[in-house]
C-alpha atoms as a PDB file:
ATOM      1  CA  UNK A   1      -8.969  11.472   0.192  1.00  0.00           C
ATOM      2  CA  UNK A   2      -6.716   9.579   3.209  1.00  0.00           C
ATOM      3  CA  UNK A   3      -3.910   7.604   3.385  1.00  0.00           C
ATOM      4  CA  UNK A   4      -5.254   4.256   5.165  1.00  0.00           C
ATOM      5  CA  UNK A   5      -2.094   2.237   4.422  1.00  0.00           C
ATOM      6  CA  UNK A   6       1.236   2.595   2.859  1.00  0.00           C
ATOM      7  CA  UNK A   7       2.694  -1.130   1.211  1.00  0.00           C
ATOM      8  CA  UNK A   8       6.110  -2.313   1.225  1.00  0.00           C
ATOM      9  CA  UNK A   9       5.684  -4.379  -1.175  1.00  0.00           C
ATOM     10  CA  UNK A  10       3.339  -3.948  -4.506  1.00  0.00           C
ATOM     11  CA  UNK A  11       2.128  -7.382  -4.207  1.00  0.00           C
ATOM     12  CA  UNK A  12       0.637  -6.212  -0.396  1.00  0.00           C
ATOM     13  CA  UNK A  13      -0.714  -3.065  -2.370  1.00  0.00           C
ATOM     14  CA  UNK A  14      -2.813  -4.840  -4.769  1.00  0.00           C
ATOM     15  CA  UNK A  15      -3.977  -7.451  -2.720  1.00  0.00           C
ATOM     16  CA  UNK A  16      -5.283  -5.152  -0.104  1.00  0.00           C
ATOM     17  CA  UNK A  17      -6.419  -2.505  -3.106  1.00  0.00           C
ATOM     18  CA  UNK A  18      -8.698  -6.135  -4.301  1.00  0.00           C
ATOM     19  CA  UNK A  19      -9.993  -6.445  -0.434  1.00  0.00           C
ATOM     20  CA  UNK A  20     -11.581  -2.664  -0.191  1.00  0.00           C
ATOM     21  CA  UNK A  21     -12.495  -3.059  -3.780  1.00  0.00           C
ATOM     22  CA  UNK A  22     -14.855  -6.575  -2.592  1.00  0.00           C
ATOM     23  CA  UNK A  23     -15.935  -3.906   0.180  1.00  0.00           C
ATOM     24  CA  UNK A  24     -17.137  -1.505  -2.427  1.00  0.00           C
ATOM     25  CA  UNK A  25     -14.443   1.122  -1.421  1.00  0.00           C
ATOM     26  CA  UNK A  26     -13.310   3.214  -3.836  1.00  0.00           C
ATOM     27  CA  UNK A  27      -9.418   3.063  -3.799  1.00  0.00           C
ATOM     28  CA  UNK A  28      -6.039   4.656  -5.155  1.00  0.00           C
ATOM     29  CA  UNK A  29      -2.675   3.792  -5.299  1.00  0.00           C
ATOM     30  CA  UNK A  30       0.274   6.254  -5.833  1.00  0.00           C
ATOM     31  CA  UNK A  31       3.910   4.317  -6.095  1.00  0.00           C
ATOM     32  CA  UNK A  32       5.941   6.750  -3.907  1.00  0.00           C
ATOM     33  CA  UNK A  33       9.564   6.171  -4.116  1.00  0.00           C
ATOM     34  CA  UNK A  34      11.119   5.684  -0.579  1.00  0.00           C
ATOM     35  CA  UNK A  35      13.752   9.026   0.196  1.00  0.00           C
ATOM     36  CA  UNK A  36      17.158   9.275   1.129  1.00  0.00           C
ATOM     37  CA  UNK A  37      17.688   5.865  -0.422  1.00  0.00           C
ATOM     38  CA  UNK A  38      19.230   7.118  -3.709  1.00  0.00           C
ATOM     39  CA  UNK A  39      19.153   5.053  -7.007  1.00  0.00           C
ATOM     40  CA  UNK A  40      20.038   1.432  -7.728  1.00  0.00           C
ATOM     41  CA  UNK A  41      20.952   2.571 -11.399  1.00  0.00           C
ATOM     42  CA  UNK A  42      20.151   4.573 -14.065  1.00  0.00           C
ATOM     43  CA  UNK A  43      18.781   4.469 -17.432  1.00  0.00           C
ATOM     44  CA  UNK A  44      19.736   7.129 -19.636  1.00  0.00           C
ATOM     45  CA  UNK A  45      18.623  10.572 -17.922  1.00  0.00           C
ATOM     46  CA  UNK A  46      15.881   8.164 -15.230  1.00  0.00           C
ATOM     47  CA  UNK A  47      16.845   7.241 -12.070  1.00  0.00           C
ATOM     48  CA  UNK A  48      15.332   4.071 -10.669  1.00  0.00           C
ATOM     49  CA  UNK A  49      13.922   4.261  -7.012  1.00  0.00           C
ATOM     50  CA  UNK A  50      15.771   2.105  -4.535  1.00  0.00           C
ATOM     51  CA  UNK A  51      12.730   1.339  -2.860  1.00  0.00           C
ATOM     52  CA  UNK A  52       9.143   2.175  -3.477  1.00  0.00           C
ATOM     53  CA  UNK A  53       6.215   2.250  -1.233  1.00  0.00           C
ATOM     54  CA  UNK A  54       2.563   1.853  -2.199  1.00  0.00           C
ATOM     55  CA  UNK A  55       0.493   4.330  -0.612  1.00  0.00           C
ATOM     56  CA  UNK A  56      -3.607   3.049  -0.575  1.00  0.00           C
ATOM     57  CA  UNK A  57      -5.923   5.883  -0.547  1.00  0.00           C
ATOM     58  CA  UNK A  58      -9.627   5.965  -0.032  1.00  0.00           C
ATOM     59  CA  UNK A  59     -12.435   9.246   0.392  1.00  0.00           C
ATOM     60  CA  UNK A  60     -12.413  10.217   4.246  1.00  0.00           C
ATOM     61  CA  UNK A  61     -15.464   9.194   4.807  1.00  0.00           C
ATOM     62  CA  UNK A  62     -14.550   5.456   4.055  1.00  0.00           C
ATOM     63  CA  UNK A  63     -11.223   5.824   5.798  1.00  0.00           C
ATOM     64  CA  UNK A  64     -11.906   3.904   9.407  1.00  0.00           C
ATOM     65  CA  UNK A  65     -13.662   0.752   7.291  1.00  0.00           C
ATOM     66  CA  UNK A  66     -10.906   0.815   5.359  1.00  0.00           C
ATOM     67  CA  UNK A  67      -8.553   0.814   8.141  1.00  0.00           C
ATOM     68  CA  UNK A  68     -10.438  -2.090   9.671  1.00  0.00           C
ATOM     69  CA  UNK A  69     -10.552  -4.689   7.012  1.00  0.00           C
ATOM     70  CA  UNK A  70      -7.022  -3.913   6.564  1.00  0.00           C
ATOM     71  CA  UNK A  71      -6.123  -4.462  10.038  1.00  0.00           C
ATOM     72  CA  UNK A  72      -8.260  -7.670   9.986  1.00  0.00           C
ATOM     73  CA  UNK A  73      -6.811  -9.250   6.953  1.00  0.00           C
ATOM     74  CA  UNK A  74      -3.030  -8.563   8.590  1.00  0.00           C
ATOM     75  CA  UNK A  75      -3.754  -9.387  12.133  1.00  0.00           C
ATOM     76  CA  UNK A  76      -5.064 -12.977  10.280  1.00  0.00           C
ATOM     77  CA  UNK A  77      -1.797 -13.136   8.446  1.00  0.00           C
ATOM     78  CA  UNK A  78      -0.091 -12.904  11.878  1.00  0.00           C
ATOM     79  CA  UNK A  79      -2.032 -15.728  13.336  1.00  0.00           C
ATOM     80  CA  UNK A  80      -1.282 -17.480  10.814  1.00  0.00           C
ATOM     81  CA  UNK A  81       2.347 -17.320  10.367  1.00  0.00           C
ATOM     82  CA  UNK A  82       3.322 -15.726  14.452  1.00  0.00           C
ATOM     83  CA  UNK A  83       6.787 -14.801  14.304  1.00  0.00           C
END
């Protein structure tokens, strides 16, 4: 299994976890709080992450299509929106 992506955002995650899934890859996510950025609060004896990324992972051998039809779907979201 390989890390072809890690999401700001969980909204990013899932939608790009939906576009491998229409591509018939099999595909993980593991929430991975973001280090060194403490807690904003806590509740009870759990700390709440700061900031969280969204790691997408898919078997090796499906890792460069993966990698692709990620890159494609945010190099369209560039031309669409160009900074």
């Amino acid at each position: 299994m390989e890390v072809v992506h890690t999401a700001a955002t969980e909204v990013e995650a899932v939608m790009l976890r939906g576009l491998l899934e229409e591509a018939r890859i099999p595909v993980a996510l593991n929430r991975k709080p973001v280090s060194g950025l403490g807690s904003i609060f806590q509740l009870g004896y759990t700390e709440v992450p700061a900031a969280t990324e969204f790691e997408l992972i898919v078997p090796d051998h499906r890792a460069a299509e993966a990698r692709e039809i990620i890159g494609d779907y945010l190099a369209s979201l560039e031309e669409e929106n160009p900074s």
